[in-house]
Protein backbone atom coordinates (compact mmCIF):
# COMPACT_ATOMS: atom_id res chain seq x y z
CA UNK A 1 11.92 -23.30 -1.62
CA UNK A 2 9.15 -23.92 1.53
CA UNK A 3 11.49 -21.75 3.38
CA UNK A 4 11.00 -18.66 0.81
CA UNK A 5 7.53 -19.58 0.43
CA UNK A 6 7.17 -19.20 4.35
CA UNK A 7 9.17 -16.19 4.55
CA UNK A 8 7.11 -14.40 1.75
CA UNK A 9 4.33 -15.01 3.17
CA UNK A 10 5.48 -13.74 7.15
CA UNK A 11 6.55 -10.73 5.54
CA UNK A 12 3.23 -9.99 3.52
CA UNK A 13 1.46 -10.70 6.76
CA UNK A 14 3.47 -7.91 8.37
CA UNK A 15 2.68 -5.37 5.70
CA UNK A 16 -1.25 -6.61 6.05
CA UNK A 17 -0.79 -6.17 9.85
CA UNK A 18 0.40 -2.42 9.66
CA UNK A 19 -1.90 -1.14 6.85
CA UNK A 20 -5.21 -2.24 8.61
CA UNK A 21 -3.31 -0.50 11.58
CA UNK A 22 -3.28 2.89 9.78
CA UNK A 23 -5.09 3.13 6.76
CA UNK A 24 -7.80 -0.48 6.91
CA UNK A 25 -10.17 1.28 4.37
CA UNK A 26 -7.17 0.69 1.51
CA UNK A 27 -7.55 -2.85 1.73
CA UNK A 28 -11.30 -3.09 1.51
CA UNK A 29 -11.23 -1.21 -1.73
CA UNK A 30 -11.81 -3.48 -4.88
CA UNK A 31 -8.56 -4.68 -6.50
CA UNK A 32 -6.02 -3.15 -4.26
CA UNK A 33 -4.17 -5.98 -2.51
CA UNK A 34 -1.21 -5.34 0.38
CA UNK A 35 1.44 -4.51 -2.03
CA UNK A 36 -0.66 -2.09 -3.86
CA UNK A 37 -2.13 -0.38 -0.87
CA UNK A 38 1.36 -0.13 0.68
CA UNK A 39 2.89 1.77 -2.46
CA UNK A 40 -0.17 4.30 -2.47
CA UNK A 41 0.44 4.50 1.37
CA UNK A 42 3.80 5.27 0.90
CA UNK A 43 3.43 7.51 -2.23
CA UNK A 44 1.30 9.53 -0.20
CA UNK A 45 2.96 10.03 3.19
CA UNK A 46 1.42 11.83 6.05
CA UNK A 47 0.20 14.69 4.15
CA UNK A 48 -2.77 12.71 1.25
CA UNK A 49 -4.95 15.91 1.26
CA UNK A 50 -1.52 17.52 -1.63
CA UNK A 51 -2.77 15.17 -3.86
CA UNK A 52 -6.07 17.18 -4.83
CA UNK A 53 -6.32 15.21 -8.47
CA UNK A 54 -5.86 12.32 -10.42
CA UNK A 55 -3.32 14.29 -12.25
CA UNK A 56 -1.28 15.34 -8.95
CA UNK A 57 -1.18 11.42 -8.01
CA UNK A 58 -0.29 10.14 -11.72
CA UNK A 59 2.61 12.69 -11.34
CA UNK A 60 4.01 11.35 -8.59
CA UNK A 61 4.28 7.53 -10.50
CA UNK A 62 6.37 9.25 -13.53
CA UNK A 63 8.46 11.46 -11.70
């Protein structure tokens, strides 16, 4: 279980490590931990200026 424990937290590391690489201002907002900050990152892609709502956003979470 240690082993797990250690891997978990190596791989949340990485995912720390590459979002305060590209986008550091996600993790300083209130609430939004790695995993969180990694979905929006990847929800958006390389083009965040489509999403010009909340409405555009919600729509990409239901499809």
């Amino acid at each position: 279980m240690e082993e797990l424990d250690e891997e978990i937290e190596a791989q949340k590391q990485q995912i720390i490590d590459v979002l305060k690489r590209h986008t550091p201002e996600l993790l300083e907002c209130y609430g939004v931990g790695p995993g969180t900050a990694a979905a929006l990152l990847v929800a958006t892609g390389d083009s965040p200026e489509r999403l010009r709502s909340e409405a555009s956003f919600a729509s990409l979470w239901t499809g």
